[in-house]
PDB file of N, CA and C in Angstrom:
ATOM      1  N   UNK A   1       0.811  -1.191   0.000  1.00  0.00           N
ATOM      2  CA  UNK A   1       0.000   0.000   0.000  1.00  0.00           C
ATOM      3  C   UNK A   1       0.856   1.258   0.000  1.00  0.00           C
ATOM      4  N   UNK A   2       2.389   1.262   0.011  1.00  0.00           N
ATOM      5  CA  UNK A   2       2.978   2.472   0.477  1.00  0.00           C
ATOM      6  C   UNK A   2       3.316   2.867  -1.298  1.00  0.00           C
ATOM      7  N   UNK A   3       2.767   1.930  -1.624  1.00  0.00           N
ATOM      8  CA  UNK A   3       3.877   2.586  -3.494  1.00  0.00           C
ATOM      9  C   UNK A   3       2.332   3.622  -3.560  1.00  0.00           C
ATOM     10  N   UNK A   4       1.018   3.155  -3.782  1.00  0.00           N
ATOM     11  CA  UNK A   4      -0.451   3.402  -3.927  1.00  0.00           C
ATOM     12  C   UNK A   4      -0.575   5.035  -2.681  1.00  0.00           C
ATOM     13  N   UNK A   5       0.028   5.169  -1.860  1.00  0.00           N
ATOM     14  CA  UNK A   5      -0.269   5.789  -0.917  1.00  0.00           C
ATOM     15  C   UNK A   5       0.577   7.106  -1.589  1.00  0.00           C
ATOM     16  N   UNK A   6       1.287   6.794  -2.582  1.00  0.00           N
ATOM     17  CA  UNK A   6       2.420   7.893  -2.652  1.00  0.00           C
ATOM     18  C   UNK A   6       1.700   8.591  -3.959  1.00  0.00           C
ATOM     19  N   UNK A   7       0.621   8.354  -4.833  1.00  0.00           N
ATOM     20  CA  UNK A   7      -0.220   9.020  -5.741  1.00  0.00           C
ATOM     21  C   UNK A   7      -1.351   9.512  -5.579  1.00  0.00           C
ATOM     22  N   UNK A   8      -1.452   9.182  -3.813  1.00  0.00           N
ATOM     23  CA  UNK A   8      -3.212  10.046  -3.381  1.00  0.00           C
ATOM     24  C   UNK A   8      -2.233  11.392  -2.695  1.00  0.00           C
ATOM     25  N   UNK A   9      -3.275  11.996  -3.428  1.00  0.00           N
ATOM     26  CA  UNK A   9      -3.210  13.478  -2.625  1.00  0.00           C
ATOM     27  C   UNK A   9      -3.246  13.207  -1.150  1.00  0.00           C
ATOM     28  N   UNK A  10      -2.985  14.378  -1.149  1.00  0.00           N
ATOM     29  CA  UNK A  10      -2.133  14.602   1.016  1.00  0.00           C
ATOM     30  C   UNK A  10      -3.634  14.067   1.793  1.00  0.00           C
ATOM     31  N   UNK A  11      -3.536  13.277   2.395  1.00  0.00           N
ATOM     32  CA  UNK A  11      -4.913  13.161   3.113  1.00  0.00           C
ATOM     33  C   UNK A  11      -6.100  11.686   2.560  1.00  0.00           C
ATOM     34  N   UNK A  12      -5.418  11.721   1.460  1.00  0.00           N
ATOM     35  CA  UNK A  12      -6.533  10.376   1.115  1.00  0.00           C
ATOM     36  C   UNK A  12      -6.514   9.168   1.394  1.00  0.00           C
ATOM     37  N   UNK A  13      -5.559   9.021   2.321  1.00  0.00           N
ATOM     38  CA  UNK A  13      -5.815   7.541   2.488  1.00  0.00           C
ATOM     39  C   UNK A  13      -6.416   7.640   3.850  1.00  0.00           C
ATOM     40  N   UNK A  14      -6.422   8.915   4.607  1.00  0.00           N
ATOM     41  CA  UNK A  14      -6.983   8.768   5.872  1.00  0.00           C
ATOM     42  C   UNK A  14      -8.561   9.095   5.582  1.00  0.00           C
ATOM     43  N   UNK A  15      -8.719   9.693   4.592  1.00  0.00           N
ATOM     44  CA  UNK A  15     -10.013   9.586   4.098  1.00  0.00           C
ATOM     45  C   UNK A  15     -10.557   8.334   3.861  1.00  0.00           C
ATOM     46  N   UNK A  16     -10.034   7.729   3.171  1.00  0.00           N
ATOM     47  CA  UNK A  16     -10.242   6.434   3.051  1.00  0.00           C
ATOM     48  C   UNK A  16     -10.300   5.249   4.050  1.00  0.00           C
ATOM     49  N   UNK A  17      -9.456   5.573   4.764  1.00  0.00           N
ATOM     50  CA  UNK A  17      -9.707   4.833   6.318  1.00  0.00           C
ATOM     51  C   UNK A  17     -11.053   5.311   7.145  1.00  0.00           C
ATOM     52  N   UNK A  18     -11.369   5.944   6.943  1.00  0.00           N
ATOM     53  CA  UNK A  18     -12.176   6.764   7.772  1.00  0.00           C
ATOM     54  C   UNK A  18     -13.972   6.124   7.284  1.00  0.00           C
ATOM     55  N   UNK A  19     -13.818   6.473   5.670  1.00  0.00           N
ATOM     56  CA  UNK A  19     -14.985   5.719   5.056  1.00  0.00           C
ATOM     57  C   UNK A  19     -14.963   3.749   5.509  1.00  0.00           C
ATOM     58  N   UNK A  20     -14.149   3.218   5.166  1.00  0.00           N
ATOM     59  CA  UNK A  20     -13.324   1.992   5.614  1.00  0.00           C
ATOM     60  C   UNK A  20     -14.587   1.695   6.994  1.00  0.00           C
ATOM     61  N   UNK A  21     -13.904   2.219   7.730  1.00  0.00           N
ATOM     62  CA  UNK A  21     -14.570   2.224   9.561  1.00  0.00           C
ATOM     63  C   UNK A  21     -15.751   3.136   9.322  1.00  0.00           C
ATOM     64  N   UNK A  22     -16.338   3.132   8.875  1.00  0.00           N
ATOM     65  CA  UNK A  22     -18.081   3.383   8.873  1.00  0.00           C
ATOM     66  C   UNK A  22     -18.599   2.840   8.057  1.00  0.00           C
ATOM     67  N   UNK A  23     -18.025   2.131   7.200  1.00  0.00           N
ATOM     68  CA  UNK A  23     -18.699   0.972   6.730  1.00  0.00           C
ATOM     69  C   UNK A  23     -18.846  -0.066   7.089  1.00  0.00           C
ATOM     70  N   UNK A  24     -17.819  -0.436   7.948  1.00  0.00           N
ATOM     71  CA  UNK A  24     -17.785  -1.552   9.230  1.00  0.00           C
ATOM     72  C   UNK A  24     -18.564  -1.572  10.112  1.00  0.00           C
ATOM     73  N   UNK A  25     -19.411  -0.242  10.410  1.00  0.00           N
ATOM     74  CA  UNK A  25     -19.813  -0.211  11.570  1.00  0.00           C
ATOM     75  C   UNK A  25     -19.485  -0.628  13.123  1.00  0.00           C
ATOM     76  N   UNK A  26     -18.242  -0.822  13.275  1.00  0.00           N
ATOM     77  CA  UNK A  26     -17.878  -1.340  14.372  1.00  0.00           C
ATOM     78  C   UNK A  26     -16.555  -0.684  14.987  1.00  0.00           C
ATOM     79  N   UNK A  27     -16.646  -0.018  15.627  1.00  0.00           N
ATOM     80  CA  UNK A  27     -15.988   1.185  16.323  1.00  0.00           C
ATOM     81  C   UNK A  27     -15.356   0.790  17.380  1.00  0.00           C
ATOM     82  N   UNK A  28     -14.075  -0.178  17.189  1.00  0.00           N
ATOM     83  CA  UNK A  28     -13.146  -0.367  18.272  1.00  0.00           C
ATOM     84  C   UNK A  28     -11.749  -0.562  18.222  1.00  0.00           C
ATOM     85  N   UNK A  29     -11.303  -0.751  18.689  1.00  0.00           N
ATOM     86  CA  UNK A  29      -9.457  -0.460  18.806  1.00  0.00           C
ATOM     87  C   UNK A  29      -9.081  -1.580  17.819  1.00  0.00           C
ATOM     88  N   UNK A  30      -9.449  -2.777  17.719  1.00  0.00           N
ATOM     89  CA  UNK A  30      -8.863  -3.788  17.149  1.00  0.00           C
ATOM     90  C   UNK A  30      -8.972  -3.198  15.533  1.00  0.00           C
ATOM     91  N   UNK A  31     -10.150  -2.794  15.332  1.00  0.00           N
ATOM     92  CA  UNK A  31     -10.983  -2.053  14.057  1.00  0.00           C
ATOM     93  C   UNK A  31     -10.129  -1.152  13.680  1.00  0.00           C
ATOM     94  N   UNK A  32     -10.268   0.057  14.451  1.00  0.00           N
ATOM     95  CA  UNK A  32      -9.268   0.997  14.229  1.00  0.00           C
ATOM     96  C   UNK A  32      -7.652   0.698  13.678  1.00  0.00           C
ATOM     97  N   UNK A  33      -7.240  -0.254  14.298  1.00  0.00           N
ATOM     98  CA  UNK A  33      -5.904  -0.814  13.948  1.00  0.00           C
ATOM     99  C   UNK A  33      -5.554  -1.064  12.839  1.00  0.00           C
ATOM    100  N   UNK A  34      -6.776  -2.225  12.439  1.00  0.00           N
ATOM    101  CA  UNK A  34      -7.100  -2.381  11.487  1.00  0.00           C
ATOM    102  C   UNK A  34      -6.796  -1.666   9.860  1.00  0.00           C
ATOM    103  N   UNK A  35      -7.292  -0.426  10.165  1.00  0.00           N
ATOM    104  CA  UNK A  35      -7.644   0.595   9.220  1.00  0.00           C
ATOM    105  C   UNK A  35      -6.248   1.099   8.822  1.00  0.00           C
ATOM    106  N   UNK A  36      -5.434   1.315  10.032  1.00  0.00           N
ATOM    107  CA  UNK A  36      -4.115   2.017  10.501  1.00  0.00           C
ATOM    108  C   UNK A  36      -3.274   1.220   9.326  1.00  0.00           C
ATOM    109  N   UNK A  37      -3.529   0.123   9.293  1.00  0.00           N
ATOM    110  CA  UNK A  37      -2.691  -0.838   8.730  1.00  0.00           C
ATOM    111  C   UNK A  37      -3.137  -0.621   7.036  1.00  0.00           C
ATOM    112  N   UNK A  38      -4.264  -1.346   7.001  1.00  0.00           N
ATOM    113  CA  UNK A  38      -4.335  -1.187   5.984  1.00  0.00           C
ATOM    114  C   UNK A  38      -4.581  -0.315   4.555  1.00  0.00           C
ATOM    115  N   UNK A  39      -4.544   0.941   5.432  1.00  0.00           N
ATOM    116  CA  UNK A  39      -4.055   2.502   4.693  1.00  0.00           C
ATOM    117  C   UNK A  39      -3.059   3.222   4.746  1.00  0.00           C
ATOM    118  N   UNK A  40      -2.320   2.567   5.408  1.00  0.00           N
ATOM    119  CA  UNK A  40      -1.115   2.996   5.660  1.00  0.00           C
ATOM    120  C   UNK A  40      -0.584   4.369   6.599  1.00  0.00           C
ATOM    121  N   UNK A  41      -1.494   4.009   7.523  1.00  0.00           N
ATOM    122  CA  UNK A  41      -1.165   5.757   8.275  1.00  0.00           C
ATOM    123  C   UNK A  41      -0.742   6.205   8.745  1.00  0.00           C
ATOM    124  N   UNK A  42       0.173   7.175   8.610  1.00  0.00           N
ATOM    125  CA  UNK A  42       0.766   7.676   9.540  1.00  0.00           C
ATOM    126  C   UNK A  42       0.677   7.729  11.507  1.00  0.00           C
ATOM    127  N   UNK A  43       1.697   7.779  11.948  1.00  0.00           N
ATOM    128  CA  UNK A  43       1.050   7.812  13.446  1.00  0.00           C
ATOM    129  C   UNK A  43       0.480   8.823  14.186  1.00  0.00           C
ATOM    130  N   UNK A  44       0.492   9.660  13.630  1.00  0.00           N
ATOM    131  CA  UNK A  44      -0.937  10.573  13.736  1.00  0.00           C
ATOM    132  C   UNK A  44      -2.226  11.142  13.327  1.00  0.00           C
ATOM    133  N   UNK A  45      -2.057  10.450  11.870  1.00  0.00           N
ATOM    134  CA  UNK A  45      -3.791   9.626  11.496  1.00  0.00           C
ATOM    135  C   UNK A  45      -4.125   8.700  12.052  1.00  0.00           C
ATOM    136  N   UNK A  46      -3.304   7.774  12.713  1.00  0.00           N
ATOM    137  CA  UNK A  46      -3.919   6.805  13.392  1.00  0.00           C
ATOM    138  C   UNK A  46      -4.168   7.125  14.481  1.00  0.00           C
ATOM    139  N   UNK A  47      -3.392   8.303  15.009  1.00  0.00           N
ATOM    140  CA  UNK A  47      -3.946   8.513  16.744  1.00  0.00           C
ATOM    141  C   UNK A  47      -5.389   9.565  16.309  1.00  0.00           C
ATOM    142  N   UNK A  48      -5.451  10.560  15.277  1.00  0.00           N
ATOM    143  CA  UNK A  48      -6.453  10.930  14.828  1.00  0.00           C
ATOM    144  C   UNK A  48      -7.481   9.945  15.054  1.00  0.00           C
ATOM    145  N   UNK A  49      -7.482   8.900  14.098  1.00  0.00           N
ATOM    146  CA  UNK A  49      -9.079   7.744  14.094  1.00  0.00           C
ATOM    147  C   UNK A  49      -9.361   7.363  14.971  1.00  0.00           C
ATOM    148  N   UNK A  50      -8.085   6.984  15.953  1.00  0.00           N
ATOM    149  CA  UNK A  50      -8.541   6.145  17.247  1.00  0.00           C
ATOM    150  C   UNK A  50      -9.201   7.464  18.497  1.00  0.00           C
ATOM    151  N   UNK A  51      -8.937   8.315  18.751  1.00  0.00           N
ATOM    152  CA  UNK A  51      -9.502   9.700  19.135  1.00  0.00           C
ATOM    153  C   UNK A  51     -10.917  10.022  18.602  1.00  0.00           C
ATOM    154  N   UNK A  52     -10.914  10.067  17.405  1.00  0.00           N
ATOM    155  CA  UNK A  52     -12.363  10.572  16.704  1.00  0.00           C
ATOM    156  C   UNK A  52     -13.430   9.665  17.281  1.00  0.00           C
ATOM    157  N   UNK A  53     -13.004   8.206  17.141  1.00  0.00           N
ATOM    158  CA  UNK A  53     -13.845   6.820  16.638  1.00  0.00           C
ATOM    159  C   UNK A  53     -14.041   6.817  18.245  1.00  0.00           C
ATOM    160  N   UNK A  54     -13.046   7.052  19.217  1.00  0.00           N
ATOM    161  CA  UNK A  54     -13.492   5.993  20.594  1.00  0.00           C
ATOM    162  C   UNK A  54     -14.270   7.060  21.336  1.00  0.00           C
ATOM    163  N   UNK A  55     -13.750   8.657  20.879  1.00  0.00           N
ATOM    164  CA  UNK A  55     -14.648   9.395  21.551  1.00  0.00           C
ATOM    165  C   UNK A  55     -16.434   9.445  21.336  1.00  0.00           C
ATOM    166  N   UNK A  56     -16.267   9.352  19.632  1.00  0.00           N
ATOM    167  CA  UNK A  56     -17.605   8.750  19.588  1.00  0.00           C
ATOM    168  C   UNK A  56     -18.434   8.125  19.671  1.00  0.00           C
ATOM    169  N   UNK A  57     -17.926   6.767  20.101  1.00  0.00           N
ATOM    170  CA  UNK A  57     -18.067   5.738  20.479  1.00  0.00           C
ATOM    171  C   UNK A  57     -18.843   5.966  21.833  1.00  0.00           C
ATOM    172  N   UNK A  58     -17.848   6.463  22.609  1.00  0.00           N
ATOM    173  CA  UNK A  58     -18.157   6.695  24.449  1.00  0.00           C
ATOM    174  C   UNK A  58     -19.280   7.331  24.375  1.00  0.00           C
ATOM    175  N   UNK A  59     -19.429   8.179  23.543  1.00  0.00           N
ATOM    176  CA  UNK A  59     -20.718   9.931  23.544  1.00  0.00           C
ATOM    177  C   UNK A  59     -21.659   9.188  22.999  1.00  0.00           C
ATOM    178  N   UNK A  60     -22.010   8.076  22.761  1.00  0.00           N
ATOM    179  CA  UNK A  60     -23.577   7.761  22.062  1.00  0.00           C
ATOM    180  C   UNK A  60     -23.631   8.258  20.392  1.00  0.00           C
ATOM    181  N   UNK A  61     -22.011   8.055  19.988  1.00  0.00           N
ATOM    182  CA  UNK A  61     -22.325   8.527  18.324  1.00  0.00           C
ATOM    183  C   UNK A  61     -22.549  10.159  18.209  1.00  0.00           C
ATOM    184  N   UNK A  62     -21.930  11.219  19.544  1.00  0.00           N
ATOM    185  CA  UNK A  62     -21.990  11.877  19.059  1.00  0.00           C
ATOM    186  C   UNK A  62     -20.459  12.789  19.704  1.00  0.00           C
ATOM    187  N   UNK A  63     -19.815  13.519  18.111  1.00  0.00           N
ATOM    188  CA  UNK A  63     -18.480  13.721  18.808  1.00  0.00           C
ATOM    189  C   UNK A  63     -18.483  14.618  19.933  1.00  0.00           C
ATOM    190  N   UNK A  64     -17.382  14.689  21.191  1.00  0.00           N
ATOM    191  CA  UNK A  64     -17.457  15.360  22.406  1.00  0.00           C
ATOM    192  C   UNK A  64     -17.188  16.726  21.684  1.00  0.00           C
ATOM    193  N   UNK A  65     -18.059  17.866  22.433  1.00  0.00           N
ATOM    194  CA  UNK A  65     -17.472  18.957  22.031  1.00  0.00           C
ATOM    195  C   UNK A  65     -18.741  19.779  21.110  1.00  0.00           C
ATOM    196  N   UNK A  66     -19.634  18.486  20.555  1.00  0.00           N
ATOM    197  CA  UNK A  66     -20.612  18.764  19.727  1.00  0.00           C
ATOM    198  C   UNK A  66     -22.357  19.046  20.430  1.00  0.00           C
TER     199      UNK A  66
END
């Protein structure tokens, strides 16, 4: 995935992870990891998803803050 990762514009594969895990519907660390891996993300898109996903997770689906 890293040759593929190097012709998306800045940001698309975490986009793509992101769609990935809501199509799964299943919002948890193993999941998240998951995603990390198989989009290749950096370690702060991945601390991004796992932040976004578990906070929303905790809030009833809705992000903290909102």
């Amino acid at each position: 995935m890293a040759d593929a990762k190097s012709i998306f514009p800045k940001g698309e594969a975490l986009r793509s992870a992101v769609r990935w895990i809501s199509r799964m519907h299943d919002y948890n660390l193993k999941t998240l990891e998951e995603a990390a891996k198989r989009y290749d993300l950096s370690p702060v898109e991945e601390e991004f998803i796992v932040r976004h996903f578990l906070r929303t997770n905790m809030k009833g689906g809705v992000p903290e803050g909102r």
